[in-house]
Structures are given as structure tokens and as C-alpha cells.
C-alpha atoms as a PDB file:
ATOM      1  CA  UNK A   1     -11.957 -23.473 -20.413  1.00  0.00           C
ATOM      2  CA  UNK A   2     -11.311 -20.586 -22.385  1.00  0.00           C
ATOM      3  CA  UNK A   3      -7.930 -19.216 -23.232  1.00  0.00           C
ATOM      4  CA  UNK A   4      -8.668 -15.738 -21.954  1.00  0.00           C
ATOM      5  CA  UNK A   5     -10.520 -16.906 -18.512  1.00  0.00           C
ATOM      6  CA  UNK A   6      -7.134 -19.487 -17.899  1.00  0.00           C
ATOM      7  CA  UNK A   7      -5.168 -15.819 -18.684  1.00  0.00           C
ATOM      8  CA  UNK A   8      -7.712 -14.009 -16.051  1.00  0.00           C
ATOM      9  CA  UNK A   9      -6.851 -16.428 -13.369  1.00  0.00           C
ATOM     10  CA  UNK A  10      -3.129 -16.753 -13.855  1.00  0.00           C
ATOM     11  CA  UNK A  11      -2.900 -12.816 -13.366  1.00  0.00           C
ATOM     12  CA  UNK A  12      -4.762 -13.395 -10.276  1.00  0.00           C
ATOM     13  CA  UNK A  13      -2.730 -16.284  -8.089  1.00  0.00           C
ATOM     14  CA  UNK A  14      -5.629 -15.945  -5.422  1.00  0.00           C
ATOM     15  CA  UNK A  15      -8.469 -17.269  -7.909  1.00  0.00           C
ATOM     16  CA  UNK A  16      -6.381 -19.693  -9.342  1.00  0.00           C
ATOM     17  CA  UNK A  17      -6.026 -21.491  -6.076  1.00  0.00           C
ATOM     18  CA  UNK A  18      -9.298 -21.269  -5.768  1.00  0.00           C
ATOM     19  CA  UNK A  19     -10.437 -22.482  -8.679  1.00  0.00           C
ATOM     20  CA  UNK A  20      -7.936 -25.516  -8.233  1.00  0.00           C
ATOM     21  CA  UNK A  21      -9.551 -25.847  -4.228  1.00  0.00           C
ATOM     22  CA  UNK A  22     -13.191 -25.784  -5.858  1.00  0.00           C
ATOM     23  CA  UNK A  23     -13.202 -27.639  -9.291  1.00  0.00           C
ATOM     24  CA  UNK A  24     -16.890 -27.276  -9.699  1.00  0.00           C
ATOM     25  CA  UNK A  25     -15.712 -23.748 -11.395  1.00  0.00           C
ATOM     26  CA  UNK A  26     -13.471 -25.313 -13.807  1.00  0.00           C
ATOM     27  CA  UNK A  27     -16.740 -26.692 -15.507  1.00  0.00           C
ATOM     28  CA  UNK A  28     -18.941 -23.459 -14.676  1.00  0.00           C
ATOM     29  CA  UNK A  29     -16.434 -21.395 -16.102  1.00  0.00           C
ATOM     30  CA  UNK A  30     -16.307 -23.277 -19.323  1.00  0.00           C
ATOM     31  CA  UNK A  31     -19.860 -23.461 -19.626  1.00  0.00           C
ATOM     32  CA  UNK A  32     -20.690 -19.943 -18.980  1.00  0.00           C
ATOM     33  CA  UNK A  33     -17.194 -17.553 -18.890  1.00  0.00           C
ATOM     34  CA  UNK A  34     -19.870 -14.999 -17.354  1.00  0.00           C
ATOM     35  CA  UNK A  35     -19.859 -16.406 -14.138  1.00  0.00           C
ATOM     36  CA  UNK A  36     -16.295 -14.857 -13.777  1.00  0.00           C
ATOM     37  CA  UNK A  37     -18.086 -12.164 -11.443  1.00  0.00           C
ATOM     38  CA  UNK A  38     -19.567 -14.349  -9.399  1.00  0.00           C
ATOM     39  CA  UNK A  39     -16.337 -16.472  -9.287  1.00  0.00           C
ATOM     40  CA  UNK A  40     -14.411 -13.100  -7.994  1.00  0.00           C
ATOM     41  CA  UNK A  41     -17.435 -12.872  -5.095  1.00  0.00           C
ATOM     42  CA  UNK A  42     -17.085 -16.557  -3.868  1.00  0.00           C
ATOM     43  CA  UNK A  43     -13.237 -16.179  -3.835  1.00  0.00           C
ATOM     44  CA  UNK A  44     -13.305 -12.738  -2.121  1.00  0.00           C
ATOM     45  CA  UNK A  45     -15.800 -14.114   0.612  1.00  0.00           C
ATOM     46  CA  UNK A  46     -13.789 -17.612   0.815  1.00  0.00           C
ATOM     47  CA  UNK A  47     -10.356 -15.740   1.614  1.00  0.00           C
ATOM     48  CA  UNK A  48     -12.190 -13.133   4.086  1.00  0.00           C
ATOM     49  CA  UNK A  49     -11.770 -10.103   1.555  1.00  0.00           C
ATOM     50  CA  UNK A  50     -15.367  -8.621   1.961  1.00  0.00           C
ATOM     51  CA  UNK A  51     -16.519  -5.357   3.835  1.00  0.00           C
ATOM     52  CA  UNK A  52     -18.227  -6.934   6.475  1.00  0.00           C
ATOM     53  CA  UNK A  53     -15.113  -9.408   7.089  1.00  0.00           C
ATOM     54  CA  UNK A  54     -12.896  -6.949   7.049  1.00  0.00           C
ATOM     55  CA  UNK A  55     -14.394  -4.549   9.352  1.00  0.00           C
ATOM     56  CA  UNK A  56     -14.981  -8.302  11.804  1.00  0.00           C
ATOM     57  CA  UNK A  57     -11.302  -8.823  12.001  1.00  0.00           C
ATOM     58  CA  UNK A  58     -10.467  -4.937  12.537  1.00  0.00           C
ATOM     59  CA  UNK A  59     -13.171  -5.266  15.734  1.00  0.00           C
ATOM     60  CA  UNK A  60     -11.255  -8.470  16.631  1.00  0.00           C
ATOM     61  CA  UNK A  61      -7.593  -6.537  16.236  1.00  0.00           C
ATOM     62  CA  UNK A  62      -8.995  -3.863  18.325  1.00  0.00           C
ATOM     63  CA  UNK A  63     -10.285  -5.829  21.099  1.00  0.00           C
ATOM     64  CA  UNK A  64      -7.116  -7.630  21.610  1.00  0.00           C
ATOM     65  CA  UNK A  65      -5.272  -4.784  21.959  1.00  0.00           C
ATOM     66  CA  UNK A  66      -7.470  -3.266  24.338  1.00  0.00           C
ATOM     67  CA  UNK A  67      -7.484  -6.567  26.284  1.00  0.00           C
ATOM     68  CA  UNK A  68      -3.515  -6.670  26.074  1.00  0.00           C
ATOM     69  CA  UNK A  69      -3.672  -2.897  27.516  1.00  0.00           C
ATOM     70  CA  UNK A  70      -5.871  -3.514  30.390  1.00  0.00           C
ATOM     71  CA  UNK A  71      -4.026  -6.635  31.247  1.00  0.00           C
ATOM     72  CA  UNK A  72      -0.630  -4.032  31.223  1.00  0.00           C
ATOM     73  CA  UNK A  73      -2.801  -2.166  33.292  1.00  0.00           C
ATOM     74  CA  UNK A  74      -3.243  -4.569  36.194  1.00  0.00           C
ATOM     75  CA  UNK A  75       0.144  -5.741  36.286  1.00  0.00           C
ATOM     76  CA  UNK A  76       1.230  -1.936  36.692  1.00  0.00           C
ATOM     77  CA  UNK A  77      -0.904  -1.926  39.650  1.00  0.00           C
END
């Protein structure tokens, strides 16, 4: 692997672990260092870091507070 893609990852603990969780990058990276992008994607959707996941878990957050509110609710009653 490259000495600047090894630098890349150790400024970014995240990828690193991912990298070491997925080895198939170790060789994709040192066959084609472009595929650093696509490493960043895989990582970001592996660790739940993208829009859509995101905006899933803030629709879960807000559903269990509203369930936690309504059961207050009923035990006010």
C-alpha cells in the first residue's frame, strides 16, 4: 500500500478499522489508490453515516420518544 493512502487512513481511525475489518481493501487500495472514494462510501454506509441512515435513526429517535410520552400519558390518567 502506498505511503500516503496508510497516512490517509491513520488520520481517519474510522477507515482504518475498516480497512483492518475488510482486508479485501488492503489489496484494492494498493492496486488502484483511486478507489479511496469509494473506500470512504463503503465505510460511511458500513458505520450508518449516510443521509438516508441518518434521517432512519432520527425517525426511530422520534418515535420512541413519542411512544415514551404517550405511555406518560396513560399512566397520568
Amino acid at each position: 500500500m502506498r505511503q500516503e493512502i496508510y497516512q490517509r487512513l491513520q488520520h481517519r481511525e474510522e477507515l482504518l478499522r475498516f480497512v483492518r475489518l475488510h482486508p479485501v481493501w488492503y489489496r484494492t487500495l494498493a492496486r488502484d489508490p483511486s478507489t479511496f472514494t469509494e473506500l470512504e462510501k463503503q465505510a460511511n454506509y458500513f458505520y450508518g453515516k449516510t443521509v438516508p441512515q441518518r434521517i432512519g435513526q432520527f425517525g426511530d429517535q422520534l418515535s420512541m420518544v413519542n411512544m415514551l410520552i404517550q405511555m406518560a400519558r396513560a399512566m397520568r390518567d
